[in-house]
Protein backbone atom coordinates (compact mmCIF):
# COMPACT_ATOMS: atom_id res chain seq x y z
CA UNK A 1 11.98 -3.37 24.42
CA UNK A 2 8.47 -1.89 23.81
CA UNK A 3 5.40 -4.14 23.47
CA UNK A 4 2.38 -3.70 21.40
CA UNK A 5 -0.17 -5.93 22.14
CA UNK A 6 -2.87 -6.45 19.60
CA UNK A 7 -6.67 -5.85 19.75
CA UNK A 8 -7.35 -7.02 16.33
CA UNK A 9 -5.73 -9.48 13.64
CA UNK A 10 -2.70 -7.36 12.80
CA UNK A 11 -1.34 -3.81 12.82
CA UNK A 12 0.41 -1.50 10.56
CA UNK A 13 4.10 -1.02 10.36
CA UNK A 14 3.30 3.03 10.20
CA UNK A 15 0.90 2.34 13.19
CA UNK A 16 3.24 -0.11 15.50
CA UNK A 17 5.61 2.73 15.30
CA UNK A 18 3.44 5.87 15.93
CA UNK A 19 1.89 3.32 19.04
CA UNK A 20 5.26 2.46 20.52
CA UNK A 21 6.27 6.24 20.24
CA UNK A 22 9.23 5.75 18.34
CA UNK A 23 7.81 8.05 15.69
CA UNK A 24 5.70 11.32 16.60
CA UNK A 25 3.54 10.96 13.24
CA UNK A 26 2.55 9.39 10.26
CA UNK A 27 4.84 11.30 8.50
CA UNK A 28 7.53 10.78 10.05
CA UNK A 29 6.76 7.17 10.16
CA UNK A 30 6.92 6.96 6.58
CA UNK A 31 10.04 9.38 6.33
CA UNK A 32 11.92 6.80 8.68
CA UNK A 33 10.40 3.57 6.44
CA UNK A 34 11.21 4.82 3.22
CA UNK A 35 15.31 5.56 4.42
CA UNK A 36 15.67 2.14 5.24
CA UNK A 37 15.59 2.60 8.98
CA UNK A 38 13.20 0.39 10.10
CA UNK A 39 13.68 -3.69 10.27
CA UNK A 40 11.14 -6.10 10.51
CA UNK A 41 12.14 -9.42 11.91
CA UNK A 42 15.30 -8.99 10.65
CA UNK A 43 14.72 -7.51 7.05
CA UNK A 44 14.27 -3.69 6.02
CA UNK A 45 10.85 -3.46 5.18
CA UNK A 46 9.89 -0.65 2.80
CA UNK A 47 5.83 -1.02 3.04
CA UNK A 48 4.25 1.64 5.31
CA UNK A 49 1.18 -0.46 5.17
CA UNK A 50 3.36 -3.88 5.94
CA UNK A 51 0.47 -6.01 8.14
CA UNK A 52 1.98 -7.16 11.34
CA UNK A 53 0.88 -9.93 13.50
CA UNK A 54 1.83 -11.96 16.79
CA UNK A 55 5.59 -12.61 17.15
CA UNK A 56 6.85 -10.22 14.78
CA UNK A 57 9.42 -7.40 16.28
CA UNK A 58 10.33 -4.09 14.11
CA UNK A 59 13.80 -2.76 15.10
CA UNK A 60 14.04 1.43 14.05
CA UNK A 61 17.95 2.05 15.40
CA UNK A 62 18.81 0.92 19.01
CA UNK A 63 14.64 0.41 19.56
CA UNK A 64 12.84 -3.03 19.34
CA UNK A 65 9.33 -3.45 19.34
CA UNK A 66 7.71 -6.63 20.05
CA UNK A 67 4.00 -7.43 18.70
CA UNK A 68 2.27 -9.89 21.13
């Protein structure tokens, strides 16, 4: 499991997943969002820009990555 710990409020989905290096870009990031492969806290989340806090873990296929 990858961590991400926060320096500010939140971060974005499209950021938390360039960060944890489970995409390579932005693009890509939003390529893998907008098939349905990415899960926040359980639920596909289709929002690029999705705000993430404390707590909240993204799974993108056998990956999870935990915001702290």
């Amino acid at each position: 499991m990858e961590i991400i710990k926060l320096r500010e409020d939140y971060i974005k989905l499209g950021q938390a997943l360039k960060a944890a290096g489970a995409a390579s870009s932005g693009v890509e990031a939003k390529m893998m969002i907008q098939d349905g492969l990415v899960k926040v806290n359980g639920a596909v989340e289709m929002q690029r820009g999705k705000k993430l806090k404390a707590g909240d873990v993204i799974t993108c296929g056998d990956e999870e990555i935990q915001i702290q």
